[in-house]
Every structure is written in structure tokens, then in C-alpha cells.
N, C-alpha and C. Protein backbone atom coordinates (compact mmCIF):
# COMPACT_ATOMS: atom_id res chain seq x y z
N UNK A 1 -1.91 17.42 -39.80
CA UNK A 1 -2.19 18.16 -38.59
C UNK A 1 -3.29 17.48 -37.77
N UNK A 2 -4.32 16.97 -38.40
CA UNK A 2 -5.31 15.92 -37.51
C UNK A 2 -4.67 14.59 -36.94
N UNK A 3 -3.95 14.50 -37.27
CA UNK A 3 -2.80 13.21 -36.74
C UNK A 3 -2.74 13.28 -35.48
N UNK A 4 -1.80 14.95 -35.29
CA UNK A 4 -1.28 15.16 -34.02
C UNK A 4 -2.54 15.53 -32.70
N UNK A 5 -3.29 16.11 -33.31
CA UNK A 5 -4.71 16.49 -32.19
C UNK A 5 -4.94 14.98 -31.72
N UNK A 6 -5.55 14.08 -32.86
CA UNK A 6 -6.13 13.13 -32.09
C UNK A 6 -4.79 12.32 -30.92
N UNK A 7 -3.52 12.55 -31.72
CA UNK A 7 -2.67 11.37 -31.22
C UNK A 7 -2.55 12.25 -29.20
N UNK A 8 -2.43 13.51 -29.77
CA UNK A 8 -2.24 14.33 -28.21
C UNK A 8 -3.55 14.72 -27.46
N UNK A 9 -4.74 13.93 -27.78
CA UNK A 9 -5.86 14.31 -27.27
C UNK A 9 -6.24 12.65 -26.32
N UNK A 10 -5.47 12.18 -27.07
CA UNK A 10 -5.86 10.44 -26.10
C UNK A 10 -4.58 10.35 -25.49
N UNK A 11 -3.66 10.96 -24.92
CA UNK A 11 -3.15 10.73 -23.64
C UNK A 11 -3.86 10.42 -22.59
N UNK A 12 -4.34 11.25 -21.86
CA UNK A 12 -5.10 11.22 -20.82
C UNK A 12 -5.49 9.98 -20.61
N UNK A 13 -6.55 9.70 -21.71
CA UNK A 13 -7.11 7.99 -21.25
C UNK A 13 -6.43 6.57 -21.43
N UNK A 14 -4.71 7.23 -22.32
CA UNK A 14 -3.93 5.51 -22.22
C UNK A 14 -3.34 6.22 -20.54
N UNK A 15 -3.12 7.30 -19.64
CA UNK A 15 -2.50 7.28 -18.50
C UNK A 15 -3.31 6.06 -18.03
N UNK A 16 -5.02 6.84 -18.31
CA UNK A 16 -5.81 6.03 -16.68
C UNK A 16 -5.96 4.87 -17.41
N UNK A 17 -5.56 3.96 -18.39
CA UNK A 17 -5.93 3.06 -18.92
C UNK A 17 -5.01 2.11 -18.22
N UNK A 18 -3.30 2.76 -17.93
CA UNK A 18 -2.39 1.97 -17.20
C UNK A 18 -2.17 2.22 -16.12
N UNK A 19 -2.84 2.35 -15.26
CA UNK A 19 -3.10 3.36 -13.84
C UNK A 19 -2.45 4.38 -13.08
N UNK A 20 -1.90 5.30 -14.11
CA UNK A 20 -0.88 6.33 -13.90
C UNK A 20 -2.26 7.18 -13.66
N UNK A 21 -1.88 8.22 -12.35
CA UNK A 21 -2.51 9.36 -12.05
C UNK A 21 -2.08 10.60 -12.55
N UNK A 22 -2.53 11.51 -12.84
CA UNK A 22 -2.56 12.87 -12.83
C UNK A 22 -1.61 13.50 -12.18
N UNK A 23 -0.74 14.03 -12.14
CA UNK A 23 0.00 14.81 -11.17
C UNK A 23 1.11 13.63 -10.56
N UNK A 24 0.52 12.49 -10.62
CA UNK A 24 1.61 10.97 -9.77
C UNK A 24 2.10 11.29 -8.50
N UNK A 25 2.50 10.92 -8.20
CA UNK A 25 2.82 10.68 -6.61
C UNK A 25 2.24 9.63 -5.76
N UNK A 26 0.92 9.78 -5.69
CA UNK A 26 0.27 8.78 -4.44
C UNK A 26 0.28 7.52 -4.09
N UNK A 27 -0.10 6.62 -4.62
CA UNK A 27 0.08 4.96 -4.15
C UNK A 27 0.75 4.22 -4.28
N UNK A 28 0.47 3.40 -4.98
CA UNK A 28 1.49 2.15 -4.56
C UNK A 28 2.94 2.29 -5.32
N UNK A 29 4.03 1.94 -5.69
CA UNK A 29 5.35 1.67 -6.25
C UNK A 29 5.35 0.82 -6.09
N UNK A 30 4.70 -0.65 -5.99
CA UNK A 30 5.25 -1.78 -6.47
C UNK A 30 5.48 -2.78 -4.75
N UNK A 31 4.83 -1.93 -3.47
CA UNK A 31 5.40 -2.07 -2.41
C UNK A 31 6.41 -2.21 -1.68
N UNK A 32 7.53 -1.12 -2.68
CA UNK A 32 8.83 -1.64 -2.08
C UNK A 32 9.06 -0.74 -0.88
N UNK A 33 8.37 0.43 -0.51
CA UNK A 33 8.36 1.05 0.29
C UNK A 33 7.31 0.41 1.85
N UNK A 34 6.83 -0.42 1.62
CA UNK A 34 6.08 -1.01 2.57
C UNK A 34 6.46 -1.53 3.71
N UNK A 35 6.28 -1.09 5.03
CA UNK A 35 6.65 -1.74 6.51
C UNK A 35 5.67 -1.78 7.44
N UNK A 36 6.15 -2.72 8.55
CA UNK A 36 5.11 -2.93 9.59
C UNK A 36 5.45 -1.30 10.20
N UNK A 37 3.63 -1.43 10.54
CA UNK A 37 3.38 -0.34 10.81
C UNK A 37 3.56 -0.15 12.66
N UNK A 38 3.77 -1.09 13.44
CA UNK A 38 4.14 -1.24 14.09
C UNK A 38 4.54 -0.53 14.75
N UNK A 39 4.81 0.26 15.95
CA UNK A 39 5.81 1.84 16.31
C UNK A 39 7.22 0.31 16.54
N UNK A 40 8.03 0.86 15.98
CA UNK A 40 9.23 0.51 16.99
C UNK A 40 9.83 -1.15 16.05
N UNK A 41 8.92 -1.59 14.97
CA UNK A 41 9.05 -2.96 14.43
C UNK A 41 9.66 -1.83 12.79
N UNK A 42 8.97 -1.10 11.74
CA UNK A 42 9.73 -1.53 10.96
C UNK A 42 10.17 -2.22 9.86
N UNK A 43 9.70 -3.54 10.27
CA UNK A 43 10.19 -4.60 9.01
C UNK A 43 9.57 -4.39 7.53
N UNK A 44 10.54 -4.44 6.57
CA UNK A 44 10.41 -4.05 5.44
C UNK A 44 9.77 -5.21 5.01
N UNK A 45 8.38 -5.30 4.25
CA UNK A 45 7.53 -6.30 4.10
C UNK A 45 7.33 -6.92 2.40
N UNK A 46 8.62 -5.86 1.47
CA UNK A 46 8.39 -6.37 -0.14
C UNK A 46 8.76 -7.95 0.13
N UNK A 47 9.05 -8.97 0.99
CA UNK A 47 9.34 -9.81 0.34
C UNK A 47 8.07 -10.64 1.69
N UNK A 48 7.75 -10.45 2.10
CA UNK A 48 6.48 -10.66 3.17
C UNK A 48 5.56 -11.32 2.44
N UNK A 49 4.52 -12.50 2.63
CA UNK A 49 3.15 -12.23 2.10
C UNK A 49 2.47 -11.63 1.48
N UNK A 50 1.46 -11.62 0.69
CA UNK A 50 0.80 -10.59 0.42
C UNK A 50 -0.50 -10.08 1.66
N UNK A 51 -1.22 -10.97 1.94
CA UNK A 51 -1.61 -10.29 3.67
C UNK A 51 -0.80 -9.84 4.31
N UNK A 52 0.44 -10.09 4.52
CA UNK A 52 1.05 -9.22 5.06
C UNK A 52 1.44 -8.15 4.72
N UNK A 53 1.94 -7.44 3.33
CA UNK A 53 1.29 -6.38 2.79
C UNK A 53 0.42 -6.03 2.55
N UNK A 54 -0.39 -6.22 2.40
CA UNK A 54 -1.79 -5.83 2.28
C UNK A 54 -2.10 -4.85 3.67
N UNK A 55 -2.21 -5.82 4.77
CA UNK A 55 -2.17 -5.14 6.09
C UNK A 55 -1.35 -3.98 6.97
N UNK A 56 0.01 -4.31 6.06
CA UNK A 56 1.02 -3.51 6.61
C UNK A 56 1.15 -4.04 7.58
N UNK A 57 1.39 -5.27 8.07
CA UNK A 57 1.61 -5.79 9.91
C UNK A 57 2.35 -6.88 9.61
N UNK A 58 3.78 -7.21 9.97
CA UNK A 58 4.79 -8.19 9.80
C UNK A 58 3.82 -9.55 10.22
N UNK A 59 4.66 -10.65 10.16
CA UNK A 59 3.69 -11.96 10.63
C UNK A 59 3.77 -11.97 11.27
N UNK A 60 5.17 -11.59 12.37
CA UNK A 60 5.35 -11.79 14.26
C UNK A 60 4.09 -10.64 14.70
N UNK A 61 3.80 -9.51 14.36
CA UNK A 61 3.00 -8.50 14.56
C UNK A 61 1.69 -9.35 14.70
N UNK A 62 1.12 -10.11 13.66
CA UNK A 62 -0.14 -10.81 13.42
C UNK A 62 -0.40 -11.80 14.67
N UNK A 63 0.59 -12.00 15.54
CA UNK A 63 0.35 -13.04 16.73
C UNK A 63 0.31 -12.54 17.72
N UNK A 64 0.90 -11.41 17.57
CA UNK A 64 0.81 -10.76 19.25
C UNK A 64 -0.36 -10.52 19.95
N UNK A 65 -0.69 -10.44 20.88
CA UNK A 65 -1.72 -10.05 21.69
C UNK A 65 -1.83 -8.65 21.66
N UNK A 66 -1.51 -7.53 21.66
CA UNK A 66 -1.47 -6.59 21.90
C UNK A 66 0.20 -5.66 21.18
N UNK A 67 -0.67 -4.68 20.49
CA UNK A 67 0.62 -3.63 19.81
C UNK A 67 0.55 -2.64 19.43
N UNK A 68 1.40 -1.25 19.43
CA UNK A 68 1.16 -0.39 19.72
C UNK A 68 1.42 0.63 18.51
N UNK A 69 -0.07 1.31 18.13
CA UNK A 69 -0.04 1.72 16.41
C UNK A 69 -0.35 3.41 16.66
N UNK A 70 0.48 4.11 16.56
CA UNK A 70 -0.08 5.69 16.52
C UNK A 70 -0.07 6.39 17.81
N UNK A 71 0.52 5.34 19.06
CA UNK A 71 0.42 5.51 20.35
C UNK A 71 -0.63 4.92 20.92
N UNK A 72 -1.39 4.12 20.07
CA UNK A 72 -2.61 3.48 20.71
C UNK A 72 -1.99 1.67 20.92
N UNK A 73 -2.59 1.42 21.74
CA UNK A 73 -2.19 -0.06 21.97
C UNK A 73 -3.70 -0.69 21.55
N UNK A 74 -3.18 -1.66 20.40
CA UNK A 74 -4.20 -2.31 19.55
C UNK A 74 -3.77 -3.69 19.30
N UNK A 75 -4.99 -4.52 18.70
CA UNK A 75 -4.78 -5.87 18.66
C UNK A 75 -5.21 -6.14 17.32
N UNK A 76 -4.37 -7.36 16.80
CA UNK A 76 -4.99 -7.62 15.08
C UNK A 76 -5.67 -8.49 15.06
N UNK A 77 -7.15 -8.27 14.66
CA UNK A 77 -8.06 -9.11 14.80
C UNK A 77 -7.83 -10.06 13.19
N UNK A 78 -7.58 -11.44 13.64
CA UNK A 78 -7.60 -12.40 12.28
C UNK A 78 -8.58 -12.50 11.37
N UNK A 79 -9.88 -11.99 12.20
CA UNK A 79 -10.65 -12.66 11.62
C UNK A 79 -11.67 -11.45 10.54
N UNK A 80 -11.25 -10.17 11.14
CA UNK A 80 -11.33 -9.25 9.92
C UNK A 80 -10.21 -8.15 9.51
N UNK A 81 -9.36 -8.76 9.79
CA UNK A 81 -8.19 -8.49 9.10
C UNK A 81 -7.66 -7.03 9.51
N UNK A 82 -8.14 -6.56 10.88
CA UNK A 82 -7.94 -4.87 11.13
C UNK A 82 -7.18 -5.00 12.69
N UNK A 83 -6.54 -3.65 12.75
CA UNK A 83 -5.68 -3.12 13.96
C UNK A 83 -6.95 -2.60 14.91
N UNK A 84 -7.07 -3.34 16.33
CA UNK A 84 -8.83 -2.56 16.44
C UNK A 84 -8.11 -2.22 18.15
């Protein structure tokens, strides 16, 4: 019977040990769900860069001068890596 306590008492810490959350749902899957965030672009980015996932902003996105995120028209600054 002490077998089973300890063996069902260290769940919890092999979840967060392999970075499974509580309840699950929230982050990442592996980025296969990942796209430019872009209004109107879209592009599915699992096979993209990893800056380019990372950012969520396709590579054509990364050159533009100007693009339009949330209804805001924004620009991707290279050099710290944000939609500003």
C-alpha cells in the first residue's frame, strides 16, 4: 500500500518535470498551429525559420515597410525583433 501513495503522490512533479501543465491547453503544440500574424497574410510558419516563428511574422512580412496587426498599421523593427 506505500507503493501506491508514493508512486501517485509524484505525478505532479514528473508532469512539470516534462512541461505538461495542469489542466493543459495553453502553449505551444510543437508550432504547428503557428501563422503570420499579419491581418490578411496567414502563412502557416511550421516549416518557416525559427525567427520566424518565434515572431509569428512570415519573412515577406519582415521586409515590408509597413503592416497591418490588430487594425493598427505597424512596422517590424529588425533590430529588436518587435511589431512597433
Amino acid at each position: 500500500m506505500g507503493l501506491r501513495q508514493r508512486s501517485g503522490g509524484g505525478g505532479g512533479r514528473d508532469k512539470r518535470a516534462r512541461g505538461e501543465a495542469a489542466g493543459g491547453g495553453g502553449g505551444g503544440g510543437g508550432g504547428g498551429g503557428v501563422r503570420c500574424q499579419v491581418e490578411g497574410c496567414g502563412v502557416e510558419l511550421r516549416d518557416a525559420k525559427e525567427y520566424h516563428r518565434k515572431h509569428r511574422v512570415c519573412e515577406a512580412h519582415t521586409k515590408f515597410p509597413r503592416v497591418v496587426v490588430a487594425g493598427q498599421e505597424r512596422r517590424f523593427c529588425q533590430q529588436c525583433s518587435r511589431l512597433r
